[in-house]
Protein backbone atom coordinates (compact mmCIF):
# COMPACT_ATOMS: atom_id res chain seq x y z
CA UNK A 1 273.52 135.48 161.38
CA UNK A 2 269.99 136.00 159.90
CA UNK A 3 268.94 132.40 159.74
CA UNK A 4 265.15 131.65 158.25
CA UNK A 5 263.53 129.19 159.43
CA UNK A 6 261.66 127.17 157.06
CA UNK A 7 259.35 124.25 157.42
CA UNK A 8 262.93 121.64 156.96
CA UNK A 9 264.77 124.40 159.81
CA UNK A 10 262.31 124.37 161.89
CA UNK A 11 261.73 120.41 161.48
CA UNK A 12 265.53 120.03 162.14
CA UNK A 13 265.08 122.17 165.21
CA UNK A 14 262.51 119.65 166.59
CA UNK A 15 264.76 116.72 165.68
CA UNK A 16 268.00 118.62 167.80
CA UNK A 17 265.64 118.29 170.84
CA UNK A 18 264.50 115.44 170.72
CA UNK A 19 268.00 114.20 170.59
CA UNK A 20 269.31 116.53 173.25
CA UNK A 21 266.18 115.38 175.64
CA UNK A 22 266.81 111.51 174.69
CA UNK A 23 270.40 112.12 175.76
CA UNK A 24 269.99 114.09 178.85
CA UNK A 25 267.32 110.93 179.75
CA UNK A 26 269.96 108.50 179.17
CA UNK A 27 272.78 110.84 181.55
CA UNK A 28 274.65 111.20 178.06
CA UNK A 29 276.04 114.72 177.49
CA UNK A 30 275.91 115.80 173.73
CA UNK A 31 278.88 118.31 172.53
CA UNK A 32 277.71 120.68 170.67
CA UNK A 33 280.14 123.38 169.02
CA UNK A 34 280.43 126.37 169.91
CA UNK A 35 282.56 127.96 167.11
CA UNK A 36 283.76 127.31 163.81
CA UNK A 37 285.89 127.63 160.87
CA UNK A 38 284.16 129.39 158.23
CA UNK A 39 284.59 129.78 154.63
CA UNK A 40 282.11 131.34 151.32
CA UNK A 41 282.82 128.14 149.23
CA UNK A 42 284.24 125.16 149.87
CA UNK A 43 287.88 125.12 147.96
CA UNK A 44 291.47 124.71 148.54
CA UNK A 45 293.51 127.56 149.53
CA UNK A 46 289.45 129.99 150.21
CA UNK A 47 290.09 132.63 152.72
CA UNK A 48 288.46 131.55 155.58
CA UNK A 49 287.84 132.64 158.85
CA UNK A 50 287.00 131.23 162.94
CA UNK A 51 283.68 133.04 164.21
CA UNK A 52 281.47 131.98 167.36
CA UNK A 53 278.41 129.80 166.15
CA UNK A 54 276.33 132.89 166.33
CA UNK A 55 278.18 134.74 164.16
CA UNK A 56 277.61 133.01 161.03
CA UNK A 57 276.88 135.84 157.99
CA UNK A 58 274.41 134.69 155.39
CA UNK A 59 277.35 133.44 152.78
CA UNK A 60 279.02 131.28 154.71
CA UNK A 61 279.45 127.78 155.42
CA UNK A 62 280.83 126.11 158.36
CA UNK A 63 284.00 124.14 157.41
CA UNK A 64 284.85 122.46 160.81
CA UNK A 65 284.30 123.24 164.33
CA UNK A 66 286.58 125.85 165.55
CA UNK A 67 289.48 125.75 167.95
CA UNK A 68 287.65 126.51 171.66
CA UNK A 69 285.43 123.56 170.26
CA UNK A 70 288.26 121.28 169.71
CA UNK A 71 289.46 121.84 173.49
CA UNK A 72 286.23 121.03 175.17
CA UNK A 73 286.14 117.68 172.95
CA UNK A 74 289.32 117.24 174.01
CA UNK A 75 288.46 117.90 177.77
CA UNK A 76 285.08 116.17 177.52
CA UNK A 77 287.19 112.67 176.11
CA UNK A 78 289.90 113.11 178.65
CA UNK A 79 286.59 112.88 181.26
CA UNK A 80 285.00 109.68 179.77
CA UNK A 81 284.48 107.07 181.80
């Protein structure tokens, strides 16, 4: 993944942590995903494809989180208090 980071990315970027630090304040734990299902358009029947966050090419969008992602939701709900 080749991301550039424009004034909106990198406004987005400050946004994500000042989320994550408001959370982490408040003894929340944010999920993030950590992989994906991946796709160059969004269509029925596209080939698509799971990939790690981090490997994300250029043309393509992410469709839903992937399945290791589902699992730790899964774990982290079965843990909620």
């Amino acid at each position: 993944m080749c991301a550039k980071p424009g004034a909106i990315g990198i406004e987005r970027a400050r946004i994500a942590r000042e989320i994550l630090a408001r959370a982490e304040h408040a003894g929340c734990r944010v999920v993030l995903p950590f992989d994906a299902q991946l796709a160059t358009e969004l269509a029925a029947n596209v080939p698509h494809r799971v990939a790690d966050i981090v490997d994300i090419d250029d043309d393509e969008m992410i469709l839903d989180i992937g399945p290791k992602s589902v699992r730790q939701v899964h774990e982290t709900l079965a843990d909620a208090k």
